[in-house]
PDB file of N, CA and C in Angstrom:
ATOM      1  N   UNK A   1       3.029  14.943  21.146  1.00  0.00           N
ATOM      2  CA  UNK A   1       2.011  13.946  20.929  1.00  0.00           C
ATOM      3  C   UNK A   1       1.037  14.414  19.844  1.00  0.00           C
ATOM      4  N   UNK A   2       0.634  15.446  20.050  1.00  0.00           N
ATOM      5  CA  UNK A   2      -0.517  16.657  19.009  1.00  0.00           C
ATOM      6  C   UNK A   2       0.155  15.934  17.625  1.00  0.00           C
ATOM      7  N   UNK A   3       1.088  16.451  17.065  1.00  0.00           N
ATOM      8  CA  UNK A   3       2.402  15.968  16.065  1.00  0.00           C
ATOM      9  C   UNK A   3       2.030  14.966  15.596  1.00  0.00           C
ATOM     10  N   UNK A   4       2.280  14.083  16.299  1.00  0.00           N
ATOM     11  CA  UNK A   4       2.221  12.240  16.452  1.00  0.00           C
ATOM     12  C   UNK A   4       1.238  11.925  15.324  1.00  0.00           C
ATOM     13  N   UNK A   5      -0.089  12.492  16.462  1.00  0.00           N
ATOM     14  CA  UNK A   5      -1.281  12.548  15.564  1.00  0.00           C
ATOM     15  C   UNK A   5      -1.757  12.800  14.428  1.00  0.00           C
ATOM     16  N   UNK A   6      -1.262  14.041  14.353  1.00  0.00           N
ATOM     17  CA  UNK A   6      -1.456  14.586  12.803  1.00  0.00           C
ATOM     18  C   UNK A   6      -0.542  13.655  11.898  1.00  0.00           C
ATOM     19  N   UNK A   7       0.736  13.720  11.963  1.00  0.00           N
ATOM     20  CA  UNK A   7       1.458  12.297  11.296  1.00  0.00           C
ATOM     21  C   UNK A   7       0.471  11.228  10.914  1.00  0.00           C
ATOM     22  N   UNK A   8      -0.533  10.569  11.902  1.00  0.00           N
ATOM     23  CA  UNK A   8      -0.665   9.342  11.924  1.00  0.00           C
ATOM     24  C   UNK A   8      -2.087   9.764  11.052  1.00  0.00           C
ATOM     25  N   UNK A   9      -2.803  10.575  11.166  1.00  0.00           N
ATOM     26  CA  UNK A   9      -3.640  11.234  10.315  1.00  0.00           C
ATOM     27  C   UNK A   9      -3.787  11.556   8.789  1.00  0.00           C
ATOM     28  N   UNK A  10      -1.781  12.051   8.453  1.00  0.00           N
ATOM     29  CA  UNK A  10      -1.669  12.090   7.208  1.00  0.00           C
ATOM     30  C   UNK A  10      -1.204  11.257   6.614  1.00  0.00           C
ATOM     31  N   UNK A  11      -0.590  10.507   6.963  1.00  0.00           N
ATOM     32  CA  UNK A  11      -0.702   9.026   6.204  1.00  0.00           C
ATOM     33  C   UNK A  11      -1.857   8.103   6.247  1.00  0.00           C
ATOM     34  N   UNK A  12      -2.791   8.217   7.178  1.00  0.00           N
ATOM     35  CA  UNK A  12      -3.587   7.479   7.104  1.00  0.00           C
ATOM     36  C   UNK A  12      -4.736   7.736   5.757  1.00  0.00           C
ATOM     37  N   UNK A  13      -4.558   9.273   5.519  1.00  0.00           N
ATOM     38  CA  UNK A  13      -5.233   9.340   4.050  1.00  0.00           C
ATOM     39  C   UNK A  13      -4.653   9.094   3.210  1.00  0.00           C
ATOM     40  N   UNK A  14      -3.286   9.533   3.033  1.00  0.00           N
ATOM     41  CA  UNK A  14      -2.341   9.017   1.867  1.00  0.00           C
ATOM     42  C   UNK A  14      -2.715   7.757   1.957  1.00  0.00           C
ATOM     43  N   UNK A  15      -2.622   6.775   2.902  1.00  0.00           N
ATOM     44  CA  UNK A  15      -2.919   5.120   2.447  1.00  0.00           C
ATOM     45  C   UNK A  15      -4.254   5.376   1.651  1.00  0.00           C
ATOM     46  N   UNK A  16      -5.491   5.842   2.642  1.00  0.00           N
ATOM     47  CA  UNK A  16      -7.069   5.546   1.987  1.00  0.00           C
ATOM     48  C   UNK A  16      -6.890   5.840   0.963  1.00  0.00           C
ATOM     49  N   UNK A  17      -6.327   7.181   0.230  1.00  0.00           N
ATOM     50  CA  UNK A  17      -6.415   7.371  -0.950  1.00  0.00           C
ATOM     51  C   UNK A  17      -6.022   6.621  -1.829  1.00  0.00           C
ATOM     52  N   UNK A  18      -4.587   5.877  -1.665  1.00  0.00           N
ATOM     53  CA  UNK A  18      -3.654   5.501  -3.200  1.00  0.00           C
ATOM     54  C   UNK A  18      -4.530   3.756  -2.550  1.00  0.00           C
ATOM     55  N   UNK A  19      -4.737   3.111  -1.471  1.00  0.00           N
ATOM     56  CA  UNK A  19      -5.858   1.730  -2.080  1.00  0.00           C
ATOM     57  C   UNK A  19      -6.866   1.690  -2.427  1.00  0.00           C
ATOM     58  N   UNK A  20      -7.374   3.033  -2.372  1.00  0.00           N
ATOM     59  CA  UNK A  20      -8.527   3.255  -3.352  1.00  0.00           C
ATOM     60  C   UNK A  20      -8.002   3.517  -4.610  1.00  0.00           C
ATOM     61  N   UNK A  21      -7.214   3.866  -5.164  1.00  0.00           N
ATOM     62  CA  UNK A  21      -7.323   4.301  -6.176  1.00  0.00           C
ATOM     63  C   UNK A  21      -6.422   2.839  -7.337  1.00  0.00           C
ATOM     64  N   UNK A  22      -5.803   1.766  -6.100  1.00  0.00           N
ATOM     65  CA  UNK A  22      -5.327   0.517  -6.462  1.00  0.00           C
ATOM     66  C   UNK A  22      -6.546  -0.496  -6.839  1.00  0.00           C
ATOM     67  N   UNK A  23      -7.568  -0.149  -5.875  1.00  0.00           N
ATOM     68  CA  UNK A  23      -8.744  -0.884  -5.885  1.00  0.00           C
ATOM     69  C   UNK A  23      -9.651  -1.010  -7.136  1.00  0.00           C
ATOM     70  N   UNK A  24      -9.763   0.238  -6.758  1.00  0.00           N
ATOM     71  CA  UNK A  24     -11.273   0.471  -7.795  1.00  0.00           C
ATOM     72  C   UNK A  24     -10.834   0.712  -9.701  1.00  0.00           C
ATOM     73  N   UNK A  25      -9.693   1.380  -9.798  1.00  0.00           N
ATOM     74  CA  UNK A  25      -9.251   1.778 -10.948  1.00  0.00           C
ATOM     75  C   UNK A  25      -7.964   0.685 -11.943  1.00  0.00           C
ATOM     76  N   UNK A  26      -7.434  -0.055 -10.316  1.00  0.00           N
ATOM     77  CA  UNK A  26      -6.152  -1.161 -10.779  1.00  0.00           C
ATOM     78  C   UNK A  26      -4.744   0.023 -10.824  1.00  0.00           C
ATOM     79  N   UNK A  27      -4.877   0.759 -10.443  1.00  0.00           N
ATOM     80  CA  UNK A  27      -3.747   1.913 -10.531  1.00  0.00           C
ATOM     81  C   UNK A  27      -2.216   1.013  -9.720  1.00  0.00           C
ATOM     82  N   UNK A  28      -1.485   0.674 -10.497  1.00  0.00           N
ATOM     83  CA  UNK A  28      -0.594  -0.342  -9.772  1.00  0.00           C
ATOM     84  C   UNK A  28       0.156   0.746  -9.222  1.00  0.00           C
ATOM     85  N   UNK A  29       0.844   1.943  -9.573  1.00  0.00           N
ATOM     86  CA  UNK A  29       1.786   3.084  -8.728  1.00  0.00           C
ATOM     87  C   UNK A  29       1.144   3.300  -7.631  1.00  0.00           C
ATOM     88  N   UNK A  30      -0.454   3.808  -7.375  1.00  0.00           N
ATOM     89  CA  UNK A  30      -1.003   3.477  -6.231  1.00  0.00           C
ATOM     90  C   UNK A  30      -0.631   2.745  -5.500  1.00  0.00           C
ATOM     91  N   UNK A  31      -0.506   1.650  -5.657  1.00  0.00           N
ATOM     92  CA  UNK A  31      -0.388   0.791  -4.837  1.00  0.00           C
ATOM     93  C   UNK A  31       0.787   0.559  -4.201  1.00  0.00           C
ATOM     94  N   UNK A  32       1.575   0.641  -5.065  1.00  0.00           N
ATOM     95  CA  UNK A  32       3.248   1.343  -4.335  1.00  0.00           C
ATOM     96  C   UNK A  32       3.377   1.986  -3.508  1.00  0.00           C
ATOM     97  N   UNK A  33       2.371   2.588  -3.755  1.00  0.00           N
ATOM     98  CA  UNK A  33       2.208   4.171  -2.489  1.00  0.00           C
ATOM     99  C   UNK A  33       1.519   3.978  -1.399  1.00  0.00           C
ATOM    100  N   UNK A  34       0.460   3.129  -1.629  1.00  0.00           N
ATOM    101  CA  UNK A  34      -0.102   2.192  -0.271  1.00  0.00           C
ATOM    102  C   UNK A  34       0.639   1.525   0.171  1.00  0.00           C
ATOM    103  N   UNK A  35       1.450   1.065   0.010  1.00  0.00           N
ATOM    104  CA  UNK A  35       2.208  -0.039   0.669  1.00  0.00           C
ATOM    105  C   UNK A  35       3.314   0.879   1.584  1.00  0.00           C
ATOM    106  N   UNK A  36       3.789   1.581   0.782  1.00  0.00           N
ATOM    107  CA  UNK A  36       5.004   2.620   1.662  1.00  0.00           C
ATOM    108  C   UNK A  36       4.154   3.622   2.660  1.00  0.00           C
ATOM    109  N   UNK A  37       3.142   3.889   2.681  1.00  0.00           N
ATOM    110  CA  UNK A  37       2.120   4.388   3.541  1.00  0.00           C
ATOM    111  C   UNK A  37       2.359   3.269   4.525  1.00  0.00           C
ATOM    112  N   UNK A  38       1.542   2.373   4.007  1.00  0.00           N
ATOM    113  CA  UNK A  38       1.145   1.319   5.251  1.00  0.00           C
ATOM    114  C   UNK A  38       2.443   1.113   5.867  1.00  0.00           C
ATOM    115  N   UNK A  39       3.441   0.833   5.140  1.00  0.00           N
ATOM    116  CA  UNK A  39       5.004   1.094   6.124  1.00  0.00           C
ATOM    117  C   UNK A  39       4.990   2.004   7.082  1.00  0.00           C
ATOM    118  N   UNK A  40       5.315   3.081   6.499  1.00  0.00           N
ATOM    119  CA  UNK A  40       5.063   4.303   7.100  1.00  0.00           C
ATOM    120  C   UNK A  40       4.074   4.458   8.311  1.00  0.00           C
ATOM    121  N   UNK A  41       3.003   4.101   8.217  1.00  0.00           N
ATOM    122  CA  UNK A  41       1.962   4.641   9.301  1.00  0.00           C
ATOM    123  C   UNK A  41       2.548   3.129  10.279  1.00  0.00           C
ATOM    124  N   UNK A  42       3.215   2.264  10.244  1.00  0.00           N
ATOM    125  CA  UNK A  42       3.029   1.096  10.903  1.00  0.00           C
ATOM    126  C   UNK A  42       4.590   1.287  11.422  1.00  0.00           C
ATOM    127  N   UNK A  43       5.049   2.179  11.197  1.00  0.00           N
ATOM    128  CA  UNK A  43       6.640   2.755  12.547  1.00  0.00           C
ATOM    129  C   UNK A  43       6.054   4.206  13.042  1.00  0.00           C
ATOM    130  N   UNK A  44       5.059   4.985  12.133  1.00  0.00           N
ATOM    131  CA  UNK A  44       4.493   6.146  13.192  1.00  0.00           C
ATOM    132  C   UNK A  44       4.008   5.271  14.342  1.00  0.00           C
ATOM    133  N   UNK A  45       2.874   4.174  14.363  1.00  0.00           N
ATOM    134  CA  UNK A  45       1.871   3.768  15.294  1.00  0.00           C
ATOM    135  C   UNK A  45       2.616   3.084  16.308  1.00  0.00           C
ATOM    136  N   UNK A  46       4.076   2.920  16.251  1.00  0.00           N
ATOM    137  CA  UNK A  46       4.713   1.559  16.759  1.00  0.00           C
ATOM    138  C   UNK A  46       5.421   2.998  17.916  1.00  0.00           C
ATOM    139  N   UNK A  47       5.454   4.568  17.433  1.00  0.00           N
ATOM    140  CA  UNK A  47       6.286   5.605  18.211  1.00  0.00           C
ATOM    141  C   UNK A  47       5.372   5.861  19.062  1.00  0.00           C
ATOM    142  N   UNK A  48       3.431   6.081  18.393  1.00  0.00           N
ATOM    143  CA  UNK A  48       2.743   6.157  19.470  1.00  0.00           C
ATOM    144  C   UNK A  48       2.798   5.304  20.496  1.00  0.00           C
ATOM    145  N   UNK A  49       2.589   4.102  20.346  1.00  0.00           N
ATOM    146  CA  UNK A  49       2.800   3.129  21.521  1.00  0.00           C
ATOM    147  C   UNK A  49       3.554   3.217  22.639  1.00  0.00           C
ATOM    148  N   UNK A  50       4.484   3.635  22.083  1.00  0.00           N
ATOM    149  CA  UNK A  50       5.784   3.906  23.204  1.00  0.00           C
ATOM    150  C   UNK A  50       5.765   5.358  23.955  1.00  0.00           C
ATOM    151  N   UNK A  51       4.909   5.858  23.001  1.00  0.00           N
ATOM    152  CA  UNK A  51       4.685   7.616  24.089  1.00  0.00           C
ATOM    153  C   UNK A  51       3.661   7.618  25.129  1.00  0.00           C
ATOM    154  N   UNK A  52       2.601   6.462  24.450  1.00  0.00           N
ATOM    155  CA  UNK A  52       1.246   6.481  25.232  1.00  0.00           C
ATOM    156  C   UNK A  52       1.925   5.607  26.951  1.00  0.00           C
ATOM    157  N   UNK A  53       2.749   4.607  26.418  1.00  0.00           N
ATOM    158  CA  UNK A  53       3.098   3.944  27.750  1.00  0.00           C
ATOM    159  C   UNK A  53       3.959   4.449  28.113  1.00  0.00           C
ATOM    160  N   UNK A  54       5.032   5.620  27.767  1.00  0.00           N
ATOM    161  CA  UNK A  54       5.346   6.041  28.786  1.00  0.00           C
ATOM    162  C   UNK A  54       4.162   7.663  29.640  1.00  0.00           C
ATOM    163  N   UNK A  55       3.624   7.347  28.914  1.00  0.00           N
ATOM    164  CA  UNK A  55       2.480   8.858  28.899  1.00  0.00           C
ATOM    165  C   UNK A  55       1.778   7.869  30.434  1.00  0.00           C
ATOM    166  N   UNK A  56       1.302   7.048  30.366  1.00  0.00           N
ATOM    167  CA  UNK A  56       0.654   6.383  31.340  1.00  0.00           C
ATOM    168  C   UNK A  56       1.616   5.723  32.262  1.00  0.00           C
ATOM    169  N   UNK A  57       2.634   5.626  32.362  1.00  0.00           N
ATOM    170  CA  UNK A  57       3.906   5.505  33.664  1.00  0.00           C
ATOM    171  C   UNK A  57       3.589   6.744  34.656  1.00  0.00           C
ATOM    172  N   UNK A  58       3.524   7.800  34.088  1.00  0.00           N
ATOM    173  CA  UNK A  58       3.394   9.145  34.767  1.00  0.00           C
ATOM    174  C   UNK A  58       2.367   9.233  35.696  1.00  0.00           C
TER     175      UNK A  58
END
């Protein structure tokens, strides 16, 4: 679970970073990279879900 977290931690800056840097600057590769982030963190968050409920079955 510890794992999980940190996962969901490091993408979650990789996203902040590259839509900031889509945002404020227009950096379009950024934004590529936000998007595969936001992929990314949105099948990590979908593994937490499923650990937390079986974490709370117990």
């Amino acid at each position: 679970m510890k794992e999980l977290l940190e996962k969901i931690n490091t993408e979650f800056e990789a996203f902040k970073t590259d839509s900031n840097l889509q945002f404020e600057k227009g950096n379009k590769a950024a934004g590529t990279r936000a998007r595969k982030a936001a992929l990314e963190l949105s099948k990590i968050l979908k593994d937490f879900r499923k650990i937390s409920v079986e974490e709370a079955k117990k």
